[in-house]
Structures are given as structure tokens and as C-alpha cells.
Protein backbone atom coordinates (compact mmCIF):
# COMPACT_ATOMS: atom_id res chain seq x y z
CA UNK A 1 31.71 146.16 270.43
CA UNK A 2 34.69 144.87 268.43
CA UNK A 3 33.10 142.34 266.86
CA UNK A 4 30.31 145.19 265.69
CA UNK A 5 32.98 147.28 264.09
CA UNK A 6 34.67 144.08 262.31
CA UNK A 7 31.32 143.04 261.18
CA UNK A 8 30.56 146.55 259.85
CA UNK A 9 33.81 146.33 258.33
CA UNK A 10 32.83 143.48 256.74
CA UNK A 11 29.96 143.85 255.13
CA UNK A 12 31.24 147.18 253.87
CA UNK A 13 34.06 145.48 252.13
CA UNK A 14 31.92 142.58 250.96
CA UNK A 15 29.26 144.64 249.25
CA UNK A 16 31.94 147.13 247.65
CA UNK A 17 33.45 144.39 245.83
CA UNK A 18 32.22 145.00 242.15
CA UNK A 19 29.74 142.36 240.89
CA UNK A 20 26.19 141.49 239.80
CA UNK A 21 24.09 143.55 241.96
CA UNK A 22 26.50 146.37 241.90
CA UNK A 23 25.70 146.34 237.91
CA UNK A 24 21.76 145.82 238.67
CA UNK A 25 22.00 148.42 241.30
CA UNK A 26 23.81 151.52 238.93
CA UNK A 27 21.15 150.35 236.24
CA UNK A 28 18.13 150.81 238.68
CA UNK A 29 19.41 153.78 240.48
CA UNK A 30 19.91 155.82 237.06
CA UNK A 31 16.45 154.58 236.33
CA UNK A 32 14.44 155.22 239.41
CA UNK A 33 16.43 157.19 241.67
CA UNK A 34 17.62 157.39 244.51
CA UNK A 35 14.74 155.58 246.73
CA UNK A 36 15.18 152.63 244.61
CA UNK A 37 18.37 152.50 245.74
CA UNK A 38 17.50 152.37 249.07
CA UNK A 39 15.40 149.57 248.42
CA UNK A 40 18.17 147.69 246.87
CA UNK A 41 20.58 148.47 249.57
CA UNK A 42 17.66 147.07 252.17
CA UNK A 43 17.64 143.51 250.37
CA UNK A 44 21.34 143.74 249.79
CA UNK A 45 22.49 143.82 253.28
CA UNK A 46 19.64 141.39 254.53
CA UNK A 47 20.93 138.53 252.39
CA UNK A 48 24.65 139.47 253.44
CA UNK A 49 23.44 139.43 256.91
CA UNK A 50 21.19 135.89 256.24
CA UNK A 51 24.24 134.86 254.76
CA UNK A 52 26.31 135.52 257.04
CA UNK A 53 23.95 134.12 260.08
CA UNK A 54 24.09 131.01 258.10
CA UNK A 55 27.69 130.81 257.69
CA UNK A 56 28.00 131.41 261.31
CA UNK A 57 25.50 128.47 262.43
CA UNK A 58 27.89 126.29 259.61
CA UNK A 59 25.84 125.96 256.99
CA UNK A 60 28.44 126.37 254.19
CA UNK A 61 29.41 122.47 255.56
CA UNK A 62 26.21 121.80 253.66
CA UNK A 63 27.30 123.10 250.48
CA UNK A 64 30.07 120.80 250.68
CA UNK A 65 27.38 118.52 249.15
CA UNK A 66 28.19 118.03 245.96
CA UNK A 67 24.76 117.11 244.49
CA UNK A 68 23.43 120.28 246.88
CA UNK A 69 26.43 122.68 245.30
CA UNK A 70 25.97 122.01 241.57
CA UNK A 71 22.17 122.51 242.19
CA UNK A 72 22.07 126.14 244.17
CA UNK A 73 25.26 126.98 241.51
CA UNK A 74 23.69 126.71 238.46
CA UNK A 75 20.30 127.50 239.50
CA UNK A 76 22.15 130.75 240.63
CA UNK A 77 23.41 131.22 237.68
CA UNK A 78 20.41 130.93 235.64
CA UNK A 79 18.68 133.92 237.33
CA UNK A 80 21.73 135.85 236.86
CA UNK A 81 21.67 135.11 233.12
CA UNK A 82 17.62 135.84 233.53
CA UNK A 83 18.22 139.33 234.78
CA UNK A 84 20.86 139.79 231.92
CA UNK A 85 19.14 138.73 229.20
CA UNK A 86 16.30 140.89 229.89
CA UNK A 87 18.55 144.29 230.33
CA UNK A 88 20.18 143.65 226.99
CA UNK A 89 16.39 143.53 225.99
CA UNK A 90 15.73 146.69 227.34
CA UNK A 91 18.96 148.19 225.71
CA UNK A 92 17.53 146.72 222.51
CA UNK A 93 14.14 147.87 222.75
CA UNK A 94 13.94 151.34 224.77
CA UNK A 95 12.43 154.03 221.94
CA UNK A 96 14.16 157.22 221.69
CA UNK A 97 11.03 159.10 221.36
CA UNK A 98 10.25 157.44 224.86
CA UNK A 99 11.41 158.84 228.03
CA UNK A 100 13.78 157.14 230.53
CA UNK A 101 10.21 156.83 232.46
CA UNK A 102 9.09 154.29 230.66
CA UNK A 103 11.29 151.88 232.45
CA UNK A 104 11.37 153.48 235.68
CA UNK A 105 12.03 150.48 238.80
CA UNK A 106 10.04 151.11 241.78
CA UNK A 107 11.59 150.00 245.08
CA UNK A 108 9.09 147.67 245.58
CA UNK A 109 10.41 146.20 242.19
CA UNK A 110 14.07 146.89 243.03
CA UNK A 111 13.55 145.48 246.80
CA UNK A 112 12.42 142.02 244.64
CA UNK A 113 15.18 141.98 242.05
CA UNK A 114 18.01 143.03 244.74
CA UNK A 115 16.96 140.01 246.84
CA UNK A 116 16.70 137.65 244.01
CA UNK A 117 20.00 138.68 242.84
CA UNK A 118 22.00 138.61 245.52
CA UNK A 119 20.83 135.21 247.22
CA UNK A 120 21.57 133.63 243.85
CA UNK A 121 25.18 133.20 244.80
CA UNK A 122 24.33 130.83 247.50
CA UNK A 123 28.27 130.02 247.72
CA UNK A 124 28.43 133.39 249.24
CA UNK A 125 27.46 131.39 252.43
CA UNK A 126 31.22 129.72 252.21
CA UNK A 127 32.68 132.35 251.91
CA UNK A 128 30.78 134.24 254.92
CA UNK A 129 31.81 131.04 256.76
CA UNK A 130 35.53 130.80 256.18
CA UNK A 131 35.29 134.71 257.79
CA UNK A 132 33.27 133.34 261.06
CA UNK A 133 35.85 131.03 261.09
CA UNK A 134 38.46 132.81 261.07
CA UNK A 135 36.81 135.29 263.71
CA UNK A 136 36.34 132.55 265.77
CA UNK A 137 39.78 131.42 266.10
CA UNK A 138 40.79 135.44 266.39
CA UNK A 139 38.41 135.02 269.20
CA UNK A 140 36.36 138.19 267.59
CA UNK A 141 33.11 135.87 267.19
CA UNK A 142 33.75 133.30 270.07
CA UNK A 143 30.34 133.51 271.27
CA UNK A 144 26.35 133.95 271.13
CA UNK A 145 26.45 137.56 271.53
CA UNK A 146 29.76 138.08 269.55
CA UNK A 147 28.31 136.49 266.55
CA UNK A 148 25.16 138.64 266.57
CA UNK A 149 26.95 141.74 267.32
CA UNK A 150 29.31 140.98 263.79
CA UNK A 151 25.98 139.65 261.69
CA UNK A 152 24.63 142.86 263.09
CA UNK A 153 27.69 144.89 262.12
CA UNK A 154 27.69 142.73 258.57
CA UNK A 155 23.94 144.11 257.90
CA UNK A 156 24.63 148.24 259.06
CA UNK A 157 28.20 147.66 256.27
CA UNK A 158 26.62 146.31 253.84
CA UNK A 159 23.40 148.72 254.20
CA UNK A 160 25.79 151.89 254.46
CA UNK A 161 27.99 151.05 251.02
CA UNK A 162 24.74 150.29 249.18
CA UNK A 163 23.46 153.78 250.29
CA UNK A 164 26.49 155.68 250.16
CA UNK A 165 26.37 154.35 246.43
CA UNK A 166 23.15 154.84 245.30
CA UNK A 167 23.66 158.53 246.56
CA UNK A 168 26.60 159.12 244.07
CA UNK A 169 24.89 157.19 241.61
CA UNK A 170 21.35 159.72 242.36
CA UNK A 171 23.85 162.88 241.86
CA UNK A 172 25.00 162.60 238.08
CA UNK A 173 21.29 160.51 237.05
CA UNK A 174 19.76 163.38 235.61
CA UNK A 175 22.11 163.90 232.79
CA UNK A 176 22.17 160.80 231.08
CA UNK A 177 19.71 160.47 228.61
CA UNK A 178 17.79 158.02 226.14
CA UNK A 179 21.49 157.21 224.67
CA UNK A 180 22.97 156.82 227.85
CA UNK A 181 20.36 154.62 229.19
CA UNK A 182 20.85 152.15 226.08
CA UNK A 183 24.25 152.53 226.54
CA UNK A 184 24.25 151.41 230.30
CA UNK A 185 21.73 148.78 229.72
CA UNK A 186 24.07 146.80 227.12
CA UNK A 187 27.14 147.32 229.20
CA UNK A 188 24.84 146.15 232.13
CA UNK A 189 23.31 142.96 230.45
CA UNK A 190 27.12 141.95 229.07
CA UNK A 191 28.26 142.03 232.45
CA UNK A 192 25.45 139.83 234.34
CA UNK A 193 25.87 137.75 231.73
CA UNK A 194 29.57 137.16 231.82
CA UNK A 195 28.86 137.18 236.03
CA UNK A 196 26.45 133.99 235.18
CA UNK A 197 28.70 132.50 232.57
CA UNK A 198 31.80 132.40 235.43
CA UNK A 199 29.17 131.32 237.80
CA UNK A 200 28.26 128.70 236.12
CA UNK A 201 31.69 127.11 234.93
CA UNK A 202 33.11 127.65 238.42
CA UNK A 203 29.95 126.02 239.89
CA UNK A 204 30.58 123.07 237.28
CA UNK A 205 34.86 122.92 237.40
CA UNK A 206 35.16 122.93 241.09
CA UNK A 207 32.75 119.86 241.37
């Protein structure tokens, strides 16, 4: 059971941390509501989970590759600065004599883009290894049904923060208009685009 709770801990923690899909995810929530960000918080924690299932069979030894890294880095990157560019167009282009409704995600759409976006980090799996590491050696993930239990945990975290967010997010929606919308989509776009900019010179210095 302990290694359930640290995994929940986890992937609580990990998905809390303030980046890219956070951004995407207060963007689509505003937008669409709050089952879109249940979607998002379903392909959220299944890539943290994937990610960390890969991390704990070793796979971050892999990205040690440099010709593999600087591939899955900037190719990461580029699909950040995708999703950016094309919420800065939206900020640009979303009429005032439209309705928010116009743009409205679905969480079929927002299941898609919160996959995409968060597997485009695949360094994340380095990170999620260094942690099964270290929970091995803590003898909190020693084993088969240790590991599962904490990728397990990882998934129900990161699932709970997403939802817990998009809740908060669903609560004050309703009074941001036209204004606030264009507002939120250019302070949106910067930020994905500054995420892929780092993402990409990290991806490029550390090889």
C-alpha cells in the first residue's frame, strides 16, 4: 500500500508543477468547461502513468542516446510551439461580436491535445526514472507488484490534481468574457511558446 500512497503522491506533485499543459488546460477549461477538463485530466495522468511505467522498465537509459535525445527534444518542442502559435492566433482572431462558443474544445478535442501535449516532453521519462530509482533503493518500488501499485498511485495523483483543477477553473468560467478570453489566449500562447523555446535550447545545450 505504501508504494500506492507515494505514487499518488507523486503524480499529484508532478502534475501540479506549473507548465505547458497546465496553460493548455486553464485555456480549454474556460472554453469548454468543466468536462473538457476531465478529458484533459484523463490523457494527463495516462502519459504520467506511461511515463512513469517506462521509467520504471529503464527506458530513460535510452534517452541517454544522444542522436535519440536531440530527436524526441526538439520534435517535442515543435508541437509545443505548434499549440502556441495557434492560441496566439486565436487571441488574434476571436471577434467580439462572436461568443466564447465559437471556440468551444470538446473533450474529445481536449482528450487529443492533452495527450499530444504532454508526451511531447519525452525527457519526462528521466525524470520519472531517477524517482523509480530512487524508490528502489528506498526499497518503496523493489518489486513487480510494488512498481505497479506506485504507476498505479502515479495515474489516481495525477488524475485527481487535473480534476481538482479543472473544478476551480469551471467555478469562476462564466464571468470572463470576449476580453478575457483574448486576454488568456495571448498570455496562454506567450507561455507555450517560451515552454518550447526552453525546451528546445535545453534539448540542444545539454547535448
Amino acid at each position: 500500500m505504501t508504494a500506492g500512497f507515494v505514487g499518488f503522491g507523486l503524480g499529484f506533485a508532478v502534475a501540479a508543477q506549473v507548465g505547458p499543459v497546465t496553460l493548455l488546460t486553464v485555456r480549454s477549461v474556460i472554453r469548454g468547461g468543466f468536462a473538457v477538463g476531465v478529458a484533459m485530466a484523463i490523457g494527463v495522468a495516462s502519459i504520467d502513468a506511461a511515463y512513469a511505467a517506462a521509467g520504471a522498465a529503464g527506458a530513460g537509459a535510452a534517452l541517454k542516446l544522444e542522436p535519440l535525445r536531440l530527436t524526441l527534444g526538439l520534435l517535442g518542442a515543435a508541437v509545443i510551439a505548434a499549440i502556441a502559435l495557434h492560441t496566439l492566433w486565436s487571441a488574434l482572431h476571436l471577434n467580439v461580436g462572436a461568443g466564447a462558443q465559437d471556440e468551444v474544445t470538446t473533450p474529445a478535442a481536449a482528450l487529443r491535445t492533452a495527450l499530444v501535449a504532454t508526451a511531447s516532453n519525452p525527457l519526462t521519462i528521466v525524470s520519472w526514472a531517477a524517482i523509480f530509482a530512487a524508490a528502489s533503493t528506498a526499497q518503496v518500488a523493489a518489486g513487480t507488484g510494488s512498481t505497479a501499485l506506485m504507476v498505479g498511485g502515479v495515474l489516481v495523483g495525477s488524475f485527481a490534481w487535473m480534476t481538482a483543477l479543472a473544478g476551480a477553473l469551471s467555478v469562476v468560467r462564466r464571468r470572463i468574457g470576449v476580453r478575457g478570453l483574448r486576454i488568456l489566449d495571448a498570455a496562454s500562447g506567450t507561455g507555450l511558446l517560451a515552454f518550447a523555446l526552453l525546451l528546445g535550447w535545453r534539448t540542444l545545450v545539454e547535448g
